[in-house]
Protein backbone atom coordinates (compact mmCIF):
# COMPACT_ATOMS: atom_id res chain seq x y z
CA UNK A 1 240.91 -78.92 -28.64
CA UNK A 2 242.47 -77.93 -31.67
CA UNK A 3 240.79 -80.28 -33.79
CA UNK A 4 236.98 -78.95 -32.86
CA UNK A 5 238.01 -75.48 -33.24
CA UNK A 6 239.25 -76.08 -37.26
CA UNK A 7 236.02 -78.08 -37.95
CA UNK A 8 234.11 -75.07 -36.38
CA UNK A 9 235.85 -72.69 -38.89
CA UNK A 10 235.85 -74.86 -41.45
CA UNK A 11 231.65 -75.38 -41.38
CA UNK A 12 231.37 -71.93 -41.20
CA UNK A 13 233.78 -70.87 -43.78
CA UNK A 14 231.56 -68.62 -45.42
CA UNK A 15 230.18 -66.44 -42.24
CA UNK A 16 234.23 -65.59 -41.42
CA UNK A 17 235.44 -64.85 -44.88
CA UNK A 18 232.36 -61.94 -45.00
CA UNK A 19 233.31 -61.21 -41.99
CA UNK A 20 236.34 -60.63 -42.77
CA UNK A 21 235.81 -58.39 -46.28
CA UNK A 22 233.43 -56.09 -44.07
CA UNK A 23 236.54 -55.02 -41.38
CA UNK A 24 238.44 -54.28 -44.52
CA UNK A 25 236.36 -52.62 -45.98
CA UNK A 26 235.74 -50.42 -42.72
CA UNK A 27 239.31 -49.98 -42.37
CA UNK A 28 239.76 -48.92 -45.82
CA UNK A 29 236.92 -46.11 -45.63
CA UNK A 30 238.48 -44.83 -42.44
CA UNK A 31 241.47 -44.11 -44.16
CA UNK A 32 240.69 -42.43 -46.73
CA UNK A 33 237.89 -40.48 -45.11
CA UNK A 34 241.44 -39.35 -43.07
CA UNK A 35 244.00 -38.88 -46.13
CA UNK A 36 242.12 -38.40 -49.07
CA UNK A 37 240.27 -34.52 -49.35
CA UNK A 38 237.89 -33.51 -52.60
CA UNK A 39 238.66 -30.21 -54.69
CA UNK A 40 236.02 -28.54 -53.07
CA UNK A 41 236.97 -29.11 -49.50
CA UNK A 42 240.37 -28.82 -50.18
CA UNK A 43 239.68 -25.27 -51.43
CA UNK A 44 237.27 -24.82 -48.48
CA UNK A 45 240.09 -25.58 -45.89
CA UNK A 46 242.50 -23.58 -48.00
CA UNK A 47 242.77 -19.54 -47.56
CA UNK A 48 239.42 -17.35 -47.81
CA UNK A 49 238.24 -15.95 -50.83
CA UNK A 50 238.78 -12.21 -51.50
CA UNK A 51 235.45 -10.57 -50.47
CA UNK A 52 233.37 -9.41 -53.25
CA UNK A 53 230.99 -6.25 -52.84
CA UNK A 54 227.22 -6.57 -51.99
CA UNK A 55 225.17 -4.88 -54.17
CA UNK A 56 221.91 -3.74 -55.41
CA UNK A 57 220.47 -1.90 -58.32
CA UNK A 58 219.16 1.00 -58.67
CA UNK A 59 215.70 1.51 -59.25
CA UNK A 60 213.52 3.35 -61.10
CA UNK A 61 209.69 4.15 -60.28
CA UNK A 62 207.49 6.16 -57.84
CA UNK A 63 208.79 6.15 -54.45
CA UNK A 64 206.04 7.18 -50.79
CA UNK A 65 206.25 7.14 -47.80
CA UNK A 66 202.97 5.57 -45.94
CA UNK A 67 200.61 5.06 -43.02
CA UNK A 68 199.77 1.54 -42.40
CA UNK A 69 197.11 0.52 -40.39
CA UNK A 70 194.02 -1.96 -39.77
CA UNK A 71 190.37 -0.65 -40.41
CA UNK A 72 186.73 -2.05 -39.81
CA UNK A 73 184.44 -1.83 -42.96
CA UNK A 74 181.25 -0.74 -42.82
CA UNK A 75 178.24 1.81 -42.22
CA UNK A 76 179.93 4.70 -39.95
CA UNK A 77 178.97 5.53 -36.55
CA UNK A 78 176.12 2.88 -34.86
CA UNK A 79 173.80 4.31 -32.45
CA UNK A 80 171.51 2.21 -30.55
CA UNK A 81 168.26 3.53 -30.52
CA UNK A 82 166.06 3.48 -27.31
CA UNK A 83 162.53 4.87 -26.94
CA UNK A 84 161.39 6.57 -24.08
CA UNK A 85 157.78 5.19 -23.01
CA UNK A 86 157.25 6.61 -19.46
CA UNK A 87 154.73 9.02 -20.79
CA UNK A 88 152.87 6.76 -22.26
CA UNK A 89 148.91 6.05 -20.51
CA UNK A 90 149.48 2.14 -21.58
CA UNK A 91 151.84 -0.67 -22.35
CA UNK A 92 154.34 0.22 -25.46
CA UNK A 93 153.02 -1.81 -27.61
CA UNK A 94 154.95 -1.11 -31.28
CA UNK A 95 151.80 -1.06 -33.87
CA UNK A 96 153.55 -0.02 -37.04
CA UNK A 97 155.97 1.83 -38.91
CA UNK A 98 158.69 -1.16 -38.52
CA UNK A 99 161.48 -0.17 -40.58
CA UNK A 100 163.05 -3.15 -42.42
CA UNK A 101 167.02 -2.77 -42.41
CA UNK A 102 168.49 -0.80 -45.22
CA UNK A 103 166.01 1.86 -44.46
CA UNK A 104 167.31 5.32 -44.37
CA UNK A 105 165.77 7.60 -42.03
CA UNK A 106 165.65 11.59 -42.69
CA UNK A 107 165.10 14.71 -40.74
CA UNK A 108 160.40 13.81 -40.51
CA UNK A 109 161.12 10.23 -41.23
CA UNK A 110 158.49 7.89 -38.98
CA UNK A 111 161.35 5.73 -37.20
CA UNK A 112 158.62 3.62 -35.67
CA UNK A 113 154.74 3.59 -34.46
CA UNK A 114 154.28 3.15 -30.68
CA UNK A 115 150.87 2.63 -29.43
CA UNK A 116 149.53 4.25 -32.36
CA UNK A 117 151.79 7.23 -31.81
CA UNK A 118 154.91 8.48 -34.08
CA UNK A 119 158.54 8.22 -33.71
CA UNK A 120 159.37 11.48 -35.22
CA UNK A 121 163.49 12.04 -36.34
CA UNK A 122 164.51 15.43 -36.04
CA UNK A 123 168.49 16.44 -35.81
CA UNK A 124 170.28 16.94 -33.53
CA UNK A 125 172.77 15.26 -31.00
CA UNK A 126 171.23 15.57 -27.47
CA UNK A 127 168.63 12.61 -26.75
CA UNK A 128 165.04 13.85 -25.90
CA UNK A 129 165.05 13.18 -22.23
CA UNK A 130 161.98 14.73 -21.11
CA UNK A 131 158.67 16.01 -22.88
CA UNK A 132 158.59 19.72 -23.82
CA UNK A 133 156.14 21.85 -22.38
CA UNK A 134 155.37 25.03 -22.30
CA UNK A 135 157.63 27.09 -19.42
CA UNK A 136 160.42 24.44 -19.59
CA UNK A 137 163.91 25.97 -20.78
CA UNK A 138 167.21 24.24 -21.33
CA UNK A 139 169.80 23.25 -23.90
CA UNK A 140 166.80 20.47 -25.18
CA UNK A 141 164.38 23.47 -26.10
CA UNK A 142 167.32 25.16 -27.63
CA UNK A 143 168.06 22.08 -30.00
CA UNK A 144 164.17 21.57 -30.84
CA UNK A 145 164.05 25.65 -31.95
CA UNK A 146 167.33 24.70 -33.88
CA UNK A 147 165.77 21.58 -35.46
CA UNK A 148 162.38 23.25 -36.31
CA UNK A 149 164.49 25.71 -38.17
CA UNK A 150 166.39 23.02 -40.83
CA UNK A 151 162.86 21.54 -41.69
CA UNK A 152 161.36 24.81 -42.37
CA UNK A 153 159.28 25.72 -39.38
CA UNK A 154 159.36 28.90 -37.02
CA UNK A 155 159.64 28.17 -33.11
CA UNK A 156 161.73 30.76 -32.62
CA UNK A 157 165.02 31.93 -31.86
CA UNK A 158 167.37 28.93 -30.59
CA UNK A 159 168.89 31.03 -28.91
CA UNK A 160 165.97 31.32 -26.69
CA UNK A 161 166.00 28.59 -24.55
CA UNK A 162 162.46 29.11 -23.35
CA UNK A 163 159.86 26.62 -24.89
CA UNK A 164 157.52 29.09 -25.32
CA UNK A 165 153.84 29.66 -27.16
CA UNK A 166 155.41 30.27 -30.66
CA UNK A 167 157.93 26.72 -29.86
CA UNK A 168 154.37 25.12 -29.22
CA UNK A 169 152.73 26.71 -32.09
CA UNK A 170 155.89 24.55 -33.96
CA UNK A 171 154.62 21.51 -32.02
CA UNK A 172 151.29 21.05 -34.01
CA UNK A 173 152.59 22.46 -37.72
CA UNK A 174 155.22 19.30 -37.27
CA UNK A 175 152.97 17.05 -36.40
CA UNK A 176 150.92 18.14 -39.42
CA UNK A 177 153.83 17.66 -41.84
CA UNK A 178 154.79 14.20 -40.04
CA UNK A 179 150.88 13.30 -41.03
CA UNK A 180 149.85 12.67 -37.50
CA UNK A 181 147.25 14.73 -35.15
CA UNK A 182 149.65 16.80 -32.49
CA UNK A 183 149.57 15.01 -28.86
CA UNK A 184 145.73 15.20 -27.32
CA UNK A 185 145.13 17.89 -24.66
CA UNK A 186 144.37 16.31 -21.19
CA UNK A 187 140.52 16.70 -20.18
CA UNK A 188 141.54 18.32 -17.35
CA UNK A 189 143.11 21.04 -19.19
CA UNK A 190 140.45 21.04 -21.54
CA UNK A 191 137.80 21.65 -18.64
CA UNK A 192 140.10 24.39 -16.63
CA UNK A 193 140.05 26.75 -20.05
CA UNK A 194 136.57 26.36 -19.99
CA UNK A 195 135.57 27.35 -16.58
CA UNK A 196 138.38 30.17 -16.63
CA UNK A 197 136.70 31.44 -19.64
CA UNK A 198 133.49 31.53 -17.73
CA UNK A 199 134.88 33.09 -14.73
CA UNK A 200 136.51 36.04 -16.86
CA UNK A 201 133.14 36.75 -18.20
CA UNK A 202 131.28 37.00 -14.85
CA UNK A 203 134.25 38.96 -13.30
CA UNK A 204 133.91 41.18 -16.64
CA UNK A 205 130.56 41.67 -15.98
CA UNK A 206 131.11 42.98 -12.59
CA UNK A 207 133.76 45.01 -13.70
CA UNK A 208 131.18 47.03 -15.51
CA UNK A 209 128.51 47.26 -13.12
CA UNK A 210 130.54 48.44 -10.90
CA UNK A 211 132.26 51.14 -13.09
CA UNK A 212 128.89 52.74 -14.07
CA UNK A 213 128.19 53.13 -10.69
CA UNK A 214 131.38 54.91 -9.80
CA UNK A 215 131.08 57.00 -12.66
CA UNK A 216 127.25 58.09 -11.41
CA UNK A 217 129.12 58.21 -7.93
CA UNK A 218 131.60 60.76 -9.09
CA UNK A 219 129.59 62.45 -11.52
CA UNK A 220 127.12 64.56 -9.19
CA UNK A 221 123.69 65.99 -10.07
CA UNK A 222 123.37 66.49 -13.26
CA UNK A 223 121.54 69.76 -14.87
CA UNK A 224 118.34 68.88 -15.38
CA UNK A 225 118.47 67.47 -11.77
CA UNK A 226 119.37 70.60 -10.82
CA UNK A 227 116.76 72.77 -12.61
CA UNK A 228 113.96 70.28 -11.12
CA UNK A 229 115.73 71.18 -7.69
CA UNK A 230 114.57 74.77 -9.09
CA UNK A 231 111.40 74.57 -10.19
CA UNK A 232 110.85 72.49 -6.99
CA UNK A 233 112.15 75.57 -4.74
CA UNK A 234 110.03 77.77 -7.08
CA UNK A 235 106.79 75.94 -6.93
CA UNK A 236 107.29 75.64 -3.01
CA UNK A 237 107.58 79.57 -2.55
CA UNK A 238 104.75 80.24 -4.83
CA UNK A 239 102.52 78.26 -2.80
CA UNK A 240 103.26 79.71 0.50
CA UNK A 241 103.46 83.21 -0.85
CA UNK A 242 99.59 82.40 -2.45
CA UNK A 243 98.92 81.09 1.23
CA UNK A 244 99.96 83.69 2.51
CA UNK A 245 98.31 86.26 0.40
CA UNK A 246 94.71 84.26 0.45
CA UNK A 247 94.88 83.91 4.76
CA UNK A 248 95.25 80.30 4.93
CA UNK A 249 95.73 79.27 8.61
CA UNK A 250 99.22 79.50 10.15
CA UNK A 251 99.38 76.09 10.17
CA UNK A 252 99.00 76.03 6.64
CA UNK A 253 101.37 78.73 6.08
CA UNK A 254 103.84 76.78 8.49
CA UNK A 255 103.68 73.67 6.24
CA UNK A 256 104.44 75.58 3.29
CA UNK A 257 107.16 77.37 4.77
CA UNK A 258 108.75 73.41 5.70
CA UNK A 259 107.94 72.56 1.89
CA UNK A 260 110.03 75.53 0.99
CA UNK A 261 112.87 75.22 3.66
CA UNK A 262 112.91 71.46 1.78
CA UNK A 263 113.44 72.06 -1.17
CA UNK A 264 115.80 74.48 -0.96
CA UNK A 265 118.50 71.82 1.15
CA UNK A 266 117.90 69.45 -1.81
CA UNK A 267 119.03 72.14 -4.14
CA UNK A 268 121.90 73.16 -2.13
CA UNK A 269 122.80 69.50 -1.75
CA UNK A 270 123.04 69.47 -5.96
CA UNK A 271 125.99 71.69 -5.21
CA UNK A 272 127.98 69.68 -2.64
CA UNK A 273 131.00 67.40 -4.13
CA UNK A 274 129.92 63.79 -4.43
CA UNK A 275 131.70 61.05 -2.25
CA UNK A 276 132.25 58.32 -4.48
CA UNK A 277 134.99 56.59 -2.26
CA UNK A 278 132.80 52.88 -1.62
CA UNK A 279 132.06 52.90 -5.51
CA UNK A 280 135.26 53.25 -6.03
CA UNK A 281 136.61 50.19 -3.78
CA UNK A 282 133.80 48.14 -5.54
CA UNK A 283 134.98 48.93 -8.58
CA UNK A 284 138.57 48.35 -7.61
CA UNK A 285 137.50 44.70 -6.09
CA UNK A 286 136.07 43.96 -9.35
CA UNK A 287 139.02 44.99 -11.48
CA UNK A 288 141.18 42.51 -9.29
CA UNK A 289 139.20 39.68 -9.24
CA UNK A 290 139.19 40.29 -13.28
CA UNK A 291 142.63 40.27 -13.18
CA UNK A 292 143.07 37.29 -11.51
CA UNK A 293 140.35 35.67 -13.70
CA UNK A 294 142.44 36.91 -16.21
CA UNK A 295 145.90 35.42 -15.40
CA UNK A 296 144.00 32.03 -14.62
CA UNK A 297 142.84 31.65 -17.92
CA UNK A 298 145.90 32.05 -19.14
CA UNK A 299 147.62 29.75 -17.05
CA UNK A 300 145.10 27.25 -18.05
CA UNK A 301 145.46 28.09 -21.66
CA UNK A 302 149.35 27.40 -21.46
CA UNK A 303 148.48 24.17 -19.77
CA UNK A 304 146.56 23.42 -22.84
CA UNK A 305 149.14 24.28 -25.94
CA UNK A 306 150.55 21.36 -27.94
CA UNK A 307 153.67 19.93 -26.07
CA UNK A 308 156.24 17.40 -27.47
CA UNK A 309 156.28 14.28 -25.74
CA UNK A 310 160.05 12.71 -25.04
CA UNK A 311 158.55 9.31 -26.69
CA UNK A 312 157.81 11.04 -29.51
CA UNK A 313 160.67 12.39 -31.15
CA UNK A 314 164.05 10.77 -31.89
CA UNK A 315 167.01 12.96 -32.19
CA UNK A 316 170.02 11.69 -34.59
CA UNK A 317 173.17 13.42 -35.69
CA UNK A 318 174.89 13.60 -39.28
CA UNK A 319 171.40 12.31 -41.19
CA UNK A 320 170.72 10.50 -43.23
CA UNK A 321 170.98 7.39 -41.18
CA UNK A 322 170.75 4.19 -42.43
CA UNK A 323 169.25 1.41 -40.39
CA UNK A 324 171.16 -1.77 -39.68
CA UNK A 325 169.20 -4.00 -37.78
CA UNK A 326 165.66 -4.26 -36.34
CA UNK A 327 164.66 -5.21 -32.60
CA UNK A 328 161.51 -4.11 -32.46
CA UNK A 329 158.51 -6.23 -33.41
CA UNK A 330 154.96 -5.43 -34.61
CA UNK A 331 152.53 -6.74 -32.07
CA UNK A 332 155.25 -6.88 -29.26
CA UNK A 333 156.16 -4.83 -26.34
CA UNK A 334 158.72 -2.11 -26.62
CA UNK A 335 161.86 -3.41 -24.53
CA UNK A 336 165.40 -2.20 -24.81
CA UNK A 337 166.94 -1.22 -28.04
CA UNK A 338 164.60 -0.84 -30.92
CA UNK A 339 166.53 -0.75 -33.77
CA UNK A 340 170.60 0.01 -34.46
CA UNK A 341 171.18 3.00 -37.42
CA UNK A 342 174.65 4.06 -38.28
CA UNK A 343 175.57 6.39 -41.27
CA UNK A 344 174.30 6.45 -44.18
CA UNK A 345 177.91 6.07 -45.85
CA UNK A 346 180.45 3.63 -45.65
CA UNK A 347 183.34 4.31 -43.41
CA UNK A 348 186.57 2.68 -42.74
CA UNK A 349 187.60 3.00 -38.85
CA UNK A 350 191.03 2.46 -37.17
CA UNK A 351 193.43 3.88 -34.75
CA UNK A 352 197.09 4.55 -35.32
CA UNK A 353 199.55 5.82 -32.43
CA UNK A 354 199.41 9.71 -32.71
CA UNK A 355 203.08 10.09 -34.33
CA UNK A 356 201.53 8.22 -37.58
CA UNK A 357 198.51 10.24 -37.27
CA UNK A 358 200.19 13.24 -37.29
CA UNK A 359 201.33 12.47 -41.02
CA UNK A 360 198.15 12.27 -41.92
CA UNK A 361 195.86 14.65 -43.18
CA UNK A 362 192.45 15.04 -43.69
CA UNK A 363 191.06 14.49 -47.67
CA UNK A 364 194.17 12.43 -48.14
CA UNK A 365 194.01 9.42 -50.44
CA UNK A 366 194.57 6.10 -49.35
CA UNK A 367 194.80 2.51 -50.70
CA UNK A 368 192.93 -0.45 -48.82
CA UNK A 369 194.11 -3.69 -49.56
CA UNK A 370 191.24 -6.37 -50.27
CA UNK A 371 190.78 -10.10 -49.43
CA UNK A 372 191.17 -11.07 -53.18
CA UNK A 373 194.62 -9.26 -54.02
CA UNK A 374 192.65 -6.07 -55.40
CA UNK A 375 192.60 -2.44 -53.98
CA UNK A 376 190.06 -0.04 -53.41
CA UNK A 377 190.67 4.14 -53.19
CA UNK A 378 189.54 5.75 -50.26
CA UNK A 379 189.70 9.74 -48.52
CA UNK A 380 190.74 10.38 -45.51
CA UNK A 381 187.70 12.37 -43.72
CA UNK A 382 188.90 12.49 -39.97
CA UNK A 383 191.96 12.45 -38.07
CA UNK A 384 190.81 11.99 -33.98
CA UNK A 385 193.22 12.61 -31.16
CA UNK A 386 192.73 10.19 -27.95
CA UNK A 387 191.56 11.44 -25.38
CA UNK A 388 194.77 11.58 -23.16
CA UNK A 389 198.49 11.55 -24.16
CA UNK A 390 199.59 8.39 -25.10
CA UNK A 391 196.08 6.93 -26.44
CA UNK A 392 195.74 5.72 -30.11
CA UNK A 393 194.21 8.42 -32.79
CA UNK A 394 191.44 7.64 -34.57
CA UNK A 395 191.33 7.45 -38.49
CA UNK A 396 188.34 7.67 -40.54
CA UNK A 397 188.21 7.54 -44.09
CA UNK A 398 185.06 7.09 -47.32
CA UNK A 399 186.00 4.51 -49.82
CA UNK A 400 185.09 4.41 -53.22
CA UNK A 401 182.13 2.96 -54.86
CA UNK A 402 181.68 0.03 -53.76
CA UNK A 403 179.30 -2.58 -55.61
CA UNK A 404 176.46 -4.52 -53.98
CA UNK A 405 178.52 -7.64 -54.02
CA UNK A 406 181.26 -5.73 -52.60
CA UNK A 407 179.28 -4.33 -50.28
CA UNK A 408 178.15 -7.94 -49.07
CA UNK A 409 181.55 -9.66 -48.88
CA UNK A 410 183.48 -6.74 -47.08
CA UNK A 411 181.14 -5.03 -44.73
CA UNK A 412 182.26 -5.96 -41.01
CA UNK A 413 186.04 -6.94 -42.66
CA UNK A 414 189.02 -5.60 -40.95
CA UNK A 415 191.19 -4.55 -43.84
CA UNK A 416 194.59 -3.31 -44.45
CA UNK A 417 194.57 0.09 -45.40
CA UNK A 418 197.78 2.40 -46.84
CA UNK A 419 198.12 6.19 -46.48
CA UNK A 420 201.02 7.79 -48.67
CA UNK A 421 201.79 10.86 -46.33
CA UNK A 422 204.67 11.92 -48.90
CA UNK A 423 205.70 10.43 -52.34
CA UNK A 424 207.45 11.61 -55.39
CA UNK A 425 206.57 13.58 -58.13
CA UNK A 426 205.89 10.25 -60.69
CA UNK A 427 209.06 8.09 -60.80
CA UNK A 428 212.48 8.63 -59.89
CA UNK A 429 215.50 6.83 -59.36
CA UNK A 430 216.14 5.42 -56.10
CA UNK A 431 218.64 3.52 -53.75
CA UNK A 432 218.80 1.62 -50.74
CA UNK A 433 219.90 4.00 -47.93
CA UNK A 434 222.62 2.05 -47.37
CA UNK A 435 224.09 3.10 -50.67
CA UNK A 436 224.49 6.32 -49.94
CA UNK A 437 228.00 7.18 -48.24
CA UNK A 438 229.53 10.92 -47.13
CA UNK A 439 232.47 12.16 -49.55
CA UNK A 440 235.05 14.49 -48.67
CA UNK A 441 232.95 17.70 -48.89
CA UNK A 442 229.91 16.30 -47.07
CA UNK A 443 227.74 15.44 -50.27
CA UNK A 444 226.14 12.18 -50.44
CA UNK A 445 227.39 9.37 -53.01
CA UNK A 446 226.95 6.34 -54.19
CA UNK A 447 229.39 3.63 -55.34
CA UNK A 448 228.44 2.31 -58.78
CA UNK A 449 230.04 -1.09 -59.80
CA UNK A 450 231.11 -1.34 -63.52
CA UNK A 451 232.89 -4.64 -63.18
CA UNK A 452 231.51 -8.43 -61.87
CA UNK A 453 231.07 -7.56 -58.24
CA UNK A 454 232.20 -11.36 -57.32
CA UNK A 455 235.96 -9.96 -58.36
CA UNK A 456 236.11 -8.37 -54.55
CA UNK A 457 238.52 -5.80 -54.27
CA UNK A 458 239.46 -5.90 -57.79
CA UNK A 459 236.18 -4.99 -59.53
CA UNK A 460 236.15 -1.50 -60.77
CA UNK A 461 233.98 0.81 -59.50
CA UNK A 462 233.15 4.76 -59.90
CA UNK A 463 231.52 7.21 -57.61
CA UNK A 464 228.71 9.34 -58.06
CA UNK A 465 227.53 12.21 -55.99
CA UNK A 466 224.02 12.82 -55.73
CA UNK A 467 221.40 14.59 -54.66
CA UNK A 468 219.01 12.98 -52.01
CA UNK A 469 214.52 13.25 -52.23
CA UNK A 470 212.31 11.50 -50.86
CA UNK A 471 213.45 8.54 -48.18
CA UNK A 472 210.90 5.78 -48.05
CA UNK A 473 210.78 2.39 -46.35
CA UNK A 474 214.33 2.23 -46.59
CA UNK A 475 215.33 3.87 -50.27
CA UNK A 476 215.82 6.66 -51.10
CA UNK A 477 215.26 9.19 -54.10
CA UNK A 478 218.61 10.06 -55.77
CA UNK A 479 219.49 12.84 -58.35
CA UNK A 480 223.08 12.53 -60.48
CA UNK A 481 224.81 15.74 -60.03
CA UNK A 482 228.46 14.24 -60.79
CA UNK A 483 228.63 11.51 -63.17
CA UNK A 484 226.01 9.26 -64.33
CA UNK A 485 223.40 6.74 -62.71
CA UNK A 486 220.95 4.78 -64.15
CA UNK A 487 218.53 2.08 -63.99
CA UNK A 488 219.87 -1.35 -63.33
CA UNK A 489 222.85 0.26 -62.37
CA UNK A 490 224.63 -1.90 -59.48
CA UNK A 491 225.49 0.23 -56.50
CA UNK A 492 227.79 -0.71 -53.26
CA UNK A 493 225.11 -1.17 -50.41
CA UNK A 494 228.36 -3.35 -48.13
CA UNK A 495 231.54 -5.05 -48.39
């Protein structure tokens, strides 16, 4: 048993004497990974370090306070632009006037030619919802007046809201200065003007037929009727008196004494008071069916005045506009949206929660922060509240020039935009806030550091007192008033 065992060890002699170095050598590291400590660790397991001071310097350049927030780049204010076509006698077909996008459309600008027919832009805020006609009154009429008046033209006072014959009147001079005939008159109106125009002329007529007879009515005999009444009565007693004087038969006599009694009851008639009562009702009948000849004339004549048609006429507010895209297609049916216009200038647009926006102010200057590392200046134009507490404010602002490359690469961008709401008066020395600490009277301080700060405890230091500015994203403008503090200057910001 023995004897296999040693020739075992002995073949293998090699194998067990490696074997053997390797547990030494593990037994070896153990021990002195227990027993023997490096410098370093020995100091690390030693007693802690006196603790130094943290500091920072003090700094020396403008200091703000800003407004950060995320805008969208581009034209301001899109409006979708719809047509209305239900006037029209056929299909909406678009047959010119297609503005290509870039366009900018101005108070008589042609946005676009439907069924041979202009798209006229006027300002103003309210839509056109129905055509104007003469008789209609509302806050539509009272914008069209108002419009009429910044191009120049008279349709009266807005604050009339009667579309009236001097608002039509307006109707057919803007139409001339568009270059386009004013809308056509119906035939139908056409041919009631025309056969109230007759009737007022017949009813005219009869008007003065019948006053000459009322006036003969009323008038009585006149004076040379009445002296032929006399010389009638005259003539009549001469020949019966002649009669009687020659012996003409009684029954000649009797017929000249009838002639006589005759013509003496016409005469006496001249004298009565005339009744001119039925003349007078004809002539009364004929002045009311004048009248009402009259009045339909004119009704037919308002039926005829130039009218705005709702298709015709696009209102826009704040123009210029500038068009940004183009729906509508020569040739093609009207559908939908016809074209999208915004401003004419470009806008930045975000919202910040209405404590921020209450820093800001309008014609403020900002900074936007572009996609290659540059800035760009912009002006704050408008400051919006939301429309119930607790809603986001809107801010608008104008950027600077921008060039056509610019214009290209950042329109549609969301950008980072900065508004200083406070800043210093150029550049000042400031601190971190934490640097500042109360002394015994109240008045701020700082701590400066004249020694290496990594001495703890030890390292001298002095105390300033200062005079606090301007606090921004965590400094804070300081002022000397006891001792000195400059630039580069370490102060105590913790311990």
């Amino acid at each position: 048993m023995v004897a296999p065992v040693r020739a075992i060890i002995r073949r293998n002699r090699p194998l067990w004497i490696v074997s053997a170095v390797a547990v030494a050598s593990l037994v070896t590291g153990l021990v002195v990974g227990r027993f023997v400590v490096s410098p370093t660790d020995a100091a690390a397991l030693g007693s802690p370090p006196a603790p130094g001071y943290v500091t920072a310097p003090v700094e020396y350049g403008p200091l703000s306070n800003e407004v950060t927030m995320r805008a969208d780049f581009g034209y301001a204010d899109p409006v979708d632009v719809k047509i209305d076509t239900t006037d029209l006698p056929g299909q909406p077909i678009v047959t010119g006037r297609v503005p290509e996008v870039g366009t900018q459309l101005n108070p008589l600008s042609v946005a676009l030619e439907v069924a041979g027919r202009p798209v006229i832009v006027l300002p103003g805020d309210l839509p056109a919802y129905r055509s104007l006609r003469f008789g209609v009154s509302g806050p539509d009429v009272s914008q069209f007046k108002s419009a009429m008046r910044s191009i120049g033209l008279d349709a009266g006072d807005p604050e009339n809201a009667v579309f009236d014959e001097q608002a039509a009147s307006a109707v057919k001079a803007l139409y001339a200065q568009a270059g386009y005939p004013a809308p056509a008159v119906s035939e139908d109106a056409e041919a009631a003007v025309r056969s109230s125009r007759s009737a007022v002329a017949s009813a005219e007529r009869a008007v003065a037929t019948a006053s000459s007879a009322y006036d003969k009515a009323r008038a009585g005999a006149t004076a040379a009727e009445k002296q032929e009444a006399d010389n009638a009565v005259a003539s009549a007693q001469r020949a019966l008196d002649a009669a009687v004087a020659s012996g003409e038969t009684e029954a000649r006599v009797a017929d000249l004494r009838d002639a006589l009694a005759l013509a003496k009851t016409k005469r006496a008639q001249l004298d009565v008071a005339p009744d001119a009562s039925s003349a007078q009702t004809d002539l009364r009948s004929a002045q009311e069916q004048l009248d009402q000849a009259r009045e339909d004339l004119a009704r037919a004549q308002e039926r005829a005045l130039p009218y705005l048609p709702a298709g015709e006429v696009l209102y826009l507010s704040a123009l210029p506009r500038r068009v940004d895209s183009v729906e509508a297609q020569r040739g093609a049916e009207l559908k939908g949206t016809a074209m999208t216009v915004s401003g004419a200038a470009l806008s930045l647009s975000g919202s910040v929660p209405e404590s921020d926006a209450r820093l800001v102010k309008k014609d403020g200057k900002a900074v936007v922060d572009l996609p290659d590392g540059s800035t760009l200046d912009a002006t704050v134009t408008s400051v919006t509240p939301g429309q119930k507490a607790g809603d986001r404010w809107t801010v608008t602002l104008a950027p600077a020039a921008v060039t056509d490359q610019q214009l290209t690469e950042l329109r549609g961008q969301n950008l980072r935009v900065r508004i200083p709401v406070a800043a210093t008066d150029g550049d000042v020395l400031h601190v971190p806030l934490a640097a500042l600490t109360a002394g015994p009277g109240g008045e701020d301080r700082v701590e400066v550091v004249t020694g290496d700060p990594r001495d703890g405890q030890s390292a001298s230091t002095r105390r300033v007192a200062v005079e606090t500015g301007l606090s921004a994203s965590g400094a804070v403008e300081v002022r000397p008033v006891d001792g000195e503090l400059s630039k580069g200057d370490l102060v105590v910001v913790g311990r």
